[in-house]
N, C-alpha and C. Protein backbone atom coordinates (compact mmCIF):
# COMPACT_ATOMS: atom_id res chain seq x y z
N UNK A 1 0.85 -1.16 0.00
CA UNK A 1 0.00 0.00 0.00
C UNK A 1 0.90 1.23 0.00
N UNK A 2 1.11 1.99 -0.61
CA UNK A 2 1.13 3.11 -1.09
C UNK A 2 0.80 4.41 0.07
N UNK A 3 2.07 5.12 0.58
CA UNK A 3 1.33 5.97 1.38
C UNK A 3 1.02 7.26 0.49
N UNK A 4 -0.97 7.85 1.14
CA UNK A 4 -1.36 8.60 0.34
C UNK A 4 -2.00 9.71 1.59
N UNK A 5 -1.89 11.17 1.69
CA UNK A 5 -2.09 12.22 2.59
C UNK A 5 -3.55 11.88 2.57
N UNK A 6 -3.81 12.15 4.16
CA UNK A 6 -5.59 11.96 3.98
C UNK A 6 -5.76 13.62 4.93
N UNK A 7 -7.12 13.85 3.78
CA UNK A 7 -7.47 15.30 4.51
C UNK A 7 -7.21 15.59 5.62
N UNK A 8 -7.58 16.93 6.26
CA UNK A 8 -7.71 16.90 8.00
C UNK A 8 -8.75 16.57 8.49
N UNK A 9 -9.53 16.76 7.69
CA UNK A 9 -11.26 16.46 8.57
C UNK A 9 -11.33 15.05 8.60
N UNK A 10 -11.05 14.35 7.93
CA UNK A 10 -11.14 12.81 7.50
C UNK A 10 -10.18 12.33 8.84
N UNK A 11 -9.03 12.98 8.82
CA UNK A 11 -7.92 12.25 9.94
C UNK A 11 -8.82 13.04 11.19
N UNK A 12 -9.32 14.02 11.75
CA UNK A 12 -10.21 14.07 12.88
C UNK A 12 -11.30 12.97 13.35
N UNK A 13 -11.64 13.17 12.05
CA UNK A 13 -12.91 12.72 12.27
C UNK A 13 -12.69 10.93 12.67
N UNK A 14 -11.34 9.99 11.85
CA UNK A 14 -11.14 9.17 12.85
C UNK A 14 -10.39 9.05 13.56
N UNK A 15 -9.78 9.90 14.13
CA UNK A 15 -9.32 9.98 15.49
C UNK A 15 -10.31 10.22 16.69
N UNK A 16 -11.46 10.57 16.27
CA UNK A 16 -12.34 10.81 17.11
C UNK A 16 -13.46 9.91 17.38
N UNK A 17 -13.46 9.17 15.79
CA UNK A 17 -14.06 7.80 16.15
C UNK A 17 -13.48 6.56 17.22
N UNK A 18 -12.12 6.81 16.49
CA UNK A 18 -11.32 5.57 17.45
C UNK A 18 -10.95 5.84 19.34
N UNK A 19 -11.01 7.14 19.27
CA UNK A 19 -11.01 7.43 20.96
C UNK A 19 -12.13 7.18 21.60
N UNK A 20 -13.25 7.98 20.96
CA UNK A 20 -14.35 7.32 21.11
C UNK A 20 -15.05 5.59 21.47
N UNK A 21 -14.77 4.70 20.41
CA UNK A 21 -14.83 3.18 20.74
C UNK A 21 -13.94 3.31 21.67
N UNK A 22 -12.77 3.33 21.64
CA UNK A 22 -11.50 2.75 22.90
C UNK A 22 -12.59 3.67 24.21
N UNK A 23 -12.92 4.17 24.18
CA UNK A 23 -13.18 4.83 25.55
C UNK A 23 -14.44 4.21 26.10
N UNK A 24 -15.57 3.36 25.16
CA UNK A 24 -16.35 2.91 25.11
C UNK A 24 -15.97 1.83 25.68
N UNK A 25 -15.01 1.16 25.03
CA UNK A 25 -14.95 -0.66 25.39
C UNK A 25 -14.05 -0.36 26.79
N UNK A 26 -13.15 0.64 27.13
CA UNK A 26 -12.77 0.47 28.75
C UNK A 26 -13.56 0.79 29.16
N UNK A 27 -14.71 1.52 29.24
CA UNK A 27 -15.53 2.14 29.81
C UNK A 27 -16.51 0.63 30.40
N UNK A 28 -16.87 -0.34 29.20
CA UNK A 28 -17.35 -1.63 29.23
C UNK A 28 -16.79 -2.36 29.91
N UNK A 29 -15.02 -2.24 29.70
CA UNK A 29 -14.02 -3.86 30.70
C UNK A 29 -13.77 -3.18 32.28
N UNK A 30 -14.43 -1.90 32.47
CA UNK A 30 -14.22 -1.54 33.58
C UNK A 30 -15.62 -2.20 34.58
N UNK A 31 -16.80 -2.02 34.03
CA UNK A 31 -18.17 -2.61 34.32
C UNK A 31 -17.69 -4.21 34.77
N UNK A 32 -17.04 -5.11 34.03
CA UNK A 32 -16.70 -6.40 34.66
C UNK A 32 -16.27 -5.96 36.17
N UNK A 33 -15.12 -4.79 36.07
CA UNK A 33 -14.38 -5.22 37.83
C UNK A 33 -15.58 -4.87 38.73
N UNK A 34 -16.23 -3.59 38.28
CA UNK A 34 -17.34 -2.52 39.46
C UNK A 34 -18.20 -2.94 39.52
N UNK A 35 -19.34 -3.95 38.62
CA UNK A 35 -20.26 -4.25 39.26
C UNK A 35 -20.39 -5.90 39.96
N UNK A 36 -21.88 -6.43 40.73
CA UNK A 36 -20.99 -7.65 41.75
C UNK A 36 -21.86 -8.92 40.72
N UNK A 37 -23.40 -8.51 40.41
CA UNK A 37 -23.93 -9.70 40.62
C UNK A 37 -23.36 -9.83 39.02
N UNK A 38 -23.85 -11.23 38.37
CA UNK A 38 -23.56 -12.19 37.72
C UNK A 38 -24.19 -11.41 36.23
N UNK A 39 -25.50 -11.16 35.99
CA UNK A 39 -26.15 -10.63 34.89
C UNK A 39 -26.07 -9.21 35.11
N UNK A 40 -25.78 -8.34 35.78
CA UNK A 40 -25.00 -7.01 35.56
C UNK A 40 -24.30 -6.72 34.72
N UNK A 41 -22.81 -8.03 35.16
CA UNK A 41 -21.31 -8.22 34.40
C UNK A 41 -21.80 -8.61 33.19
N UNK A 42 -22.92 -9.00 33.07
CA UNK A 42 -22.77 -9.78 31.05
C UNK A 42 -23.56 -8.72 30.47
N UNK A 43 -24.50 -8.31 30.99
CA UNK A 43 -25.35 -6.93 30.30
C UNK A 43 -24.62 -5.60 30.10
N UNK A 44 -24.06 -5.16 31.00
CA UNK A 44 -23.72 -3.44 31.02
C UNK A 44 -22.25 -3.58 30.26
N UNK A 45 -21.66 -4.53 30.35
CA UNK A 45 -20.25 -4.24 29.61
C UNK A 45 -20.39 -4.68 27.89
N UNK A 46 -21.22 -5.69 27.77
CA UNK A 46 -21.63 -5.35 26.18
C UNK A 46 -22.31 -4.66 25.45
N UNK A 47 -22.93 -3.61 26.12
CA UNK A 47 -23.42 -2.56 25.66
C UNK A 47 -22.07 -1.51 25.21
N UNK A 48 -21.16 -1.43 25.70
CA UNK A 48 -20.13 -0.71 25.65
C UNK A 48 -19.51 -1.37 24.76
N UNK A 49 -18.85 -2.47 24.98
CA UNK A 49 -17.48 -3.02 24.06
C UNK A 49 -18.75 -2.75 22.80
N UNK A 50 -20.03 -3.25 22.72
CA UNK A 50 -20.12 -3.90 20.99
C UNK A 50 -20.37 -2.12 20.49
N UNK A 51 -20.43 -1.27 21.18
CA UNK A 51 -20.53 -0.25 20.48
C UNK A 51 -19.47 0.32 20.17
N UNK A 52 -18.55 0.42 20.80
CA UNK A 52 -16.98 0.32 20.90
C UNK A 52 -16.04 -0.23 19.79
N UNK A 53 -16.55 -1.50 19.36
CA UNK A 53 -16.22 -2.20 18.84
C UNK A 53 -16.79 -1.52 17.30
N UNK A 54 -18.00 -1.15 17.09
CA UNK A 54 -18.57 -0.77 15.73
C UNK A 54 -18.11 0.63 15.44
N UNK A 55 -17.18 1.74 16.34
CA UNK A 55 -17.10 3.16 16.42
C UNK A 55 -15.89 2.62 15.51
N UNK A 56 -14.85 1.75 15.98
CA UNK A 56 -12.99 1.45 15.49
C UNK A 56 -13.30 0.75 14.30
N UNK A 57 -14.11 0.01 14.03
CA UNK A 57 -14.73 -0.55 12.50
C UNK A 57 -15.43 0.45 11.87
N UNK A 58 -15.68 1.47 11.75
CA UNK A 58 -16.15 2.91 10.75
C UNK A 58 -14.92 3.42 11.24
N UNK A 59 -14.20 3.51 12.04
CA UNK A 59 -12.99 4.11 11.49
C UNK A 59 -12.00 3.43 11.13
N UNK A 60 -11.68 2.29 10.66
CA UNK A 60 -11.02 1.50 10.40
C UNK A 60 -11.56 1.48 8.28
N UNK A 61 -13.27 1.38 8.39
CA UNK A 61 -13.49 1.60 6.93
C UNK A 61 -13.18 2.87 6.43
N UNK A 62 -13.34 3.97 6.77
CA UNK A 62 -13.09 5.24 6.78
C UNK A 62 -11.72 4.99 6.20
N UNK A 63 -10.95 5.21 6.78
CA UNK A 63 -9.08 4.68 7.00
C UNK A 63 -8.67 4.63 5.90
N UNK A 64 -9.18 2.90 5.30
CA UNK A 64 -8.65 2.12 4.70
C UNK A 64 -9.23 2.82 3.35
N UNK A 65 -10.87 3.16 3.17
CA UNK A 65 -11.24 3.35 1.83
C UNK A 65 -10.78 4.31 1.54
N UNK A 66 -10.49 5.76 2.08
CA UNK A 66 -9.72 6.79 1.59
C UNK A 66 -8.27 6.33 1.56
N UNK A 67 -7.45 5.60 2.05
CA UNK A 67 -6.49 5.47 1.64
C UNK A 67 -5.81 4.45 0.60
N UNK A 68 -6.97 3.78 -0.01
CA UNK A 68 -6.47 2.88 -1.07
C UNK A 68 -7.50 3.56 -2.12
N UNK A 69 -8.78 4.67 -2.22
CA UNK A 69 -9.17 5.44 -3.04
C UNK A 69 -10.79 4.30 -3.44
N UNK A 70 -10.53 2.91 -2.50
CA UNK A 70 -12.02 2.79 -2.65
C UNK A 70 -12.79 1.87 -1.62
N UNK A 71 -13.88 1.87 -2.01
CA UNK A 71 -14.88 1.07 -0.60
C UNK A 71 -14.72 0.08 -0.61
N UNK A 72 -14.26 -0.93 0.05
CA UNK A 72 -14.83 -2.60 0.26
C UNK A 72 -15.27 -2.58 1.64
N UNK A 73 -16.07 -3.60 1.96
CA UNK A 73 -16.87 -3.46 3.02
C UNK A 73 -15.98 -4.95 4.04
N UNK A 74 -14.88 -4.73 3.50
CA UNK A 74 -13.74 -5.83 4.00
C UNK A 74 -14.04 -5.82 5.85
N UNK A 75 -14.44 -5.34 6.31
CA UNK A 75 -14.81 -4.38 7.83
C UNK A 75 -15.63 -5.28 8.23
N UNK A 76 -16.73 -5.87 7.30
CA UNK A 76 -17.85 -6.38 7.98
C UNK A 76 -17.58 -7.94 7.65
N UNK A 77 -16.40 -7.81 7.82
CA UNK A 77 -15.86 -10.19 7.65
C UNK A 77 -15.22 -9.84 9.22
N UNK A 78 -15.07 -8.92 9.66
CA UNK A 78 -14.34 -8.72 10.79
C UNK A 78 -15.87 -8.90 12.36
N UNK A 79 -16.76 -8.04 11.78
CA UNK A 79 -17.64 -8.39 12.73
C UNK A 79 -18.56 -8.92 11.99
């Protein structure tokens, strides 16, 4: 791959996606240590990681399609 300059708004915009998920899914693996009972821990922290998880996959498609100049939806074999 070929390195190719990507706008500024484009490089904000996923940098702000990807802080975003990352802040999401600790925000989620933190819910495992803090809460006690059993279905707490499996409910409240996958609300976080899987959204987390879908913020770094749009910026991961984002990324990749401006920097190779086109769309594949290569992103969604991942989830």
């Amino acid at each position: 791959m070929t390195e190719t300059a990507l706008p500024d708004w484009l490089a904000i915009v996923i940098v702000g996606l990807v802080i975003l998920g990352s802040g999401l899914s600790l925000l989620g693996a933190s819910g495992l240590v803090r809460l006690r009972s059993f279905y707490d821990r499996v409910h409240a922290p996958t609300l976080g990681a899987t959204l987390g998880m879908a913020l770094i996959l749009v910026a991961s498609w984002l990324y990749f399609g401006a920097a190779q100049g086109r769309w594949l939806p290569r992103e969604l074999l991942i989830a």
